[in-house]
Protein backbone atom coordinates (compact mmCIF):
# COMPACT_ATOMS: atom_id res chain seq x y z
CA UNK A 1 1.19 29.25 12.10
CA UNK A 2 1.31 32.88 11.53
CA UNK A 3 4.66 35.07 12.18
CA UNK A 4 3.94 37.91 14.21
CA UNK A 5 4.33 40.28 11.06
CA UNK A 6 1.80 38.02 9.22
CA UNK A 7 -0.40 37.97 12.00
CA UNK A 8 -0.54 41.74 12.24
CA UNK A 9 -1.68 41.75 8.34
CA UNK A 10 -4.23 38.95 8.45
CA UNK A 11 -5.05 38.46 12.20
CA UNK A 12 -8.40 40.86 12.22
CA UNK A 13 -9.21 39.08 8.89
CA UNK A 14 -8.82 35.20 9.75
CA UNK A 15 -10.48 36.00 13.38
CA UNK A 16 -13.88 36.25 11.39
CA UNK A 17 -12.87 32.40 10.65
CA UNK A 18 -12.12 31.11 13.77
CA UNK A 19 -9.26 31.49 16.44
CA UNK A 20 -5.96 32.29 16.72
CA UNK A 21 -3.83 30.54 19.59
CA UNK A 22 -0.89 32.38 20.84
CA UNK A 23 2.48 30.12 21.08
CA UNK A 24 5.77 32.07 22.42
CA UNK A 25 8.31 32.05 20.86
CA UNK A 26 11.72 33.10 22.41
CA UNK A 27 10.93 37.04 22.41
CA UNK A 28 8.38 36.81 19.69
CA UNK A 29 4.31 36.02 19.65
CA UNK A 30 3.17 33.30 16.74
CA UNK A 31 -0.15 32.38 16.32
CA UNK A 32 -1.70 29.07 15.25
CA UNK A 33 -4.77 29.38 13.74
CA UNK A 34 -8.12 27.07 13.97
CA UNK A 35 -10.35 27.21 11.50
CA UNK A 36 -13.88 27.20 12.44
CA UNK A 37 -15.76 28.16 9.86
CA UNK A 38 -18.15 25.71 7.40
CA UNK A 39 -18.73 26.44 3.79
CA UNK A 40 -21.87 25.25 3.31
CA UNK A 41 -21.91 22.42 0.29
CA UNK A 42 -23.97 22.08 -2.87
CA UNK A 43 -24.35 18.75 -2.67
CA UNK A 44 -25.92 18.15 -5.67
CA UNK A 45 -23.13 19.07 -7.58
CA UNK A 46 -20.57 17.11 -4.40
CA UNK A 47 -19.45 13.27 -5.60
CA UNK A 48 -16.98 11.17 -4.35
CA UNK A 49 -15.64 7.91 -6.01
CA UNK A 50 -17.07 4.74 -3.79
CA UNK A 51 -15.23 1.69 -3.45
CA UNK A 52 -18.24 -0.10 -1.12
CA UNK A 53 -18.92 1.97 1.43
CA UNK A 54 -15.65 3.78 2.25
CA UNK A 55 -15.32 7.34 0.16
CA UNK A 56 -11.96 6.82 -1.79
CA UNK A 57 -11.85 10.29 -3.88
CA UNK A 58 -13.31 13.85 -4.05
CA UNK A 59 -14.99 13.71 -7.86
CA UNK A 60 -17.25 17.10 -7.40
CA UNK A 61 -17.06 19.60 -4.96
CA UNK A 62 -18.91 22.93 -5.22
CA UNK A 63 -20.19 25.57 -2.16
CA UNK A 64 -23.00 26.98 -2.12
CA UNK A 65 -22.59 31.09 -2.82
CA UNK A 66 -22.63 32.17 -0.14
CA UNK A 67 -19.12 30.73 1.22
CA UNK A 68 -17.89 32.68 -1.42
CA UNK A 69 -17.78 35.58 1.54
CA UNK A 70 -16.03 33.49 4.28
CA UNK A 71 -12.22 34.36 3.72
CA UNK A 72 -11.66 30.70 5.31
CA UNK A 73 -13.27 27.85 5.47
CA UNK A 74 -13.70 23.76 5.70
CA UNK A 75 -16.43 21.63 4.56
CA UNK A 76 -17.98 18.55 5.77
CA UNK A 77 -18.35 17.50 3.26
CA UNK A 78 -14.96 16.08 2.94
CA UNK A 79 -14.58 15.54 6.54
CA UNK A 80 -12.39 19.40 7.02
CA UNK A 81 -9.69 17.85 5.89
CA UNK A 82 -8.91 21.07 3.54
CA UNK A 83 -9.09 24.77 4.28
CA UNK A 84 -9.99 26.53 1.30
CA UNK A 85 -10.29 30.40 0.97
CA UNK A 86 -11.42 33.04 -0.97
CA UNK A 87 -9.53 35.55 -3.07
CA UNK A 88 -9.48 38.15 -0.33
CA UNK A 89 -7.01 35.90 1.85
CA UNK A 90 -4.76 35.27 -1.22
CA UNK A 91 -4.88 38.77 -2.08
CA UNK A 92 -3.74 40.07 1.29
CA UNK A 93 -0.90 37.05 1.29
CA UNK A 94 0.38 38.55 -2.06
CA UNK A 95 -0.19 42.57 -1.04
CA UNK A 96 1.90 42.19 1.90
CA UNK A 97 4.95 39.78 0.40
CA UNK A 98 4.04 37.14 3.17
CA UNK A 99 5.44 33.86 2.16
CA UNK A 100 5.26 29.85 3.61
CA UNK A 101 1.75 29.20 2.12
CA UNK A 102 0.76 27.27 -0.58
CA UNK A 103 -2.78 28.26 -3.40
CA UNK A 104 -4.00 25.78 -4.84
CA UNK A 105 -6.84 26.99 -6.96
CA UNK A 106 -7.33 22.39 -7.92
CA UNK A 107 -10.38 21.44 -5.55
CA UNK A 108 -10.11 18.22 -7.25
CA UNK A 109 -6.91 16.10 -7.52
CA UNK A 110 -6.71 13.84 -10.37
CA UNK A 111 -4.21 10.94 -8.93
């Protein structure tokens, strides 16, 4: 969800990624945003730990290059559970002081 000063920094930026849904607020506009946007997998270098035929844990994940220019993205390769993003988002989040996100630069947790 995106205040409406957050949505004036990023809005134009995360529309390249998919949509932003307008929710009112009392006086004030929020947007949720939907991510649309697929990194596309190397999956050679993509593993998950087994146990039969049910993916348990994320062991390798890499994307291809060329999400390295999406600003967001999911992959299906682990069902878009995640949204990851590239510098330029996390950037922009620390330029303008916006706050109520979390980076996490881990794509695989060790539990």
């Amino acid at each position: 969800m995106l205040s409406p000063r957050a949505y004036r920094h990023l809005g134009d930026t995360l529309k390249e990624s998919g949509e932003l849904l307008p929710v009112i607020v009392g006086d004030d506009t929020f947007y949720i945003f939907n991510c649309l946007a697929l990194g596309e997998e190397e999956l050679d270098n993509c593993e998950y730990e087994m146990l039969g035929d049910v993916p348990v844990q994320r062991l390798k994940l890499r994307f291809k290059k060329f999400a390295q220019s999406l600003t967001v993205f999911k992959s299906n390769y682990e069902t878009c559970l995640t949204v990851f993003c590239n510098q330029r988002l996390k950037g922009a989040v620390d330029q303008f002081r916006l706050s109520g996100i979390l980076f996490d630069e881990n794509l695989v947790e060790s539990f």
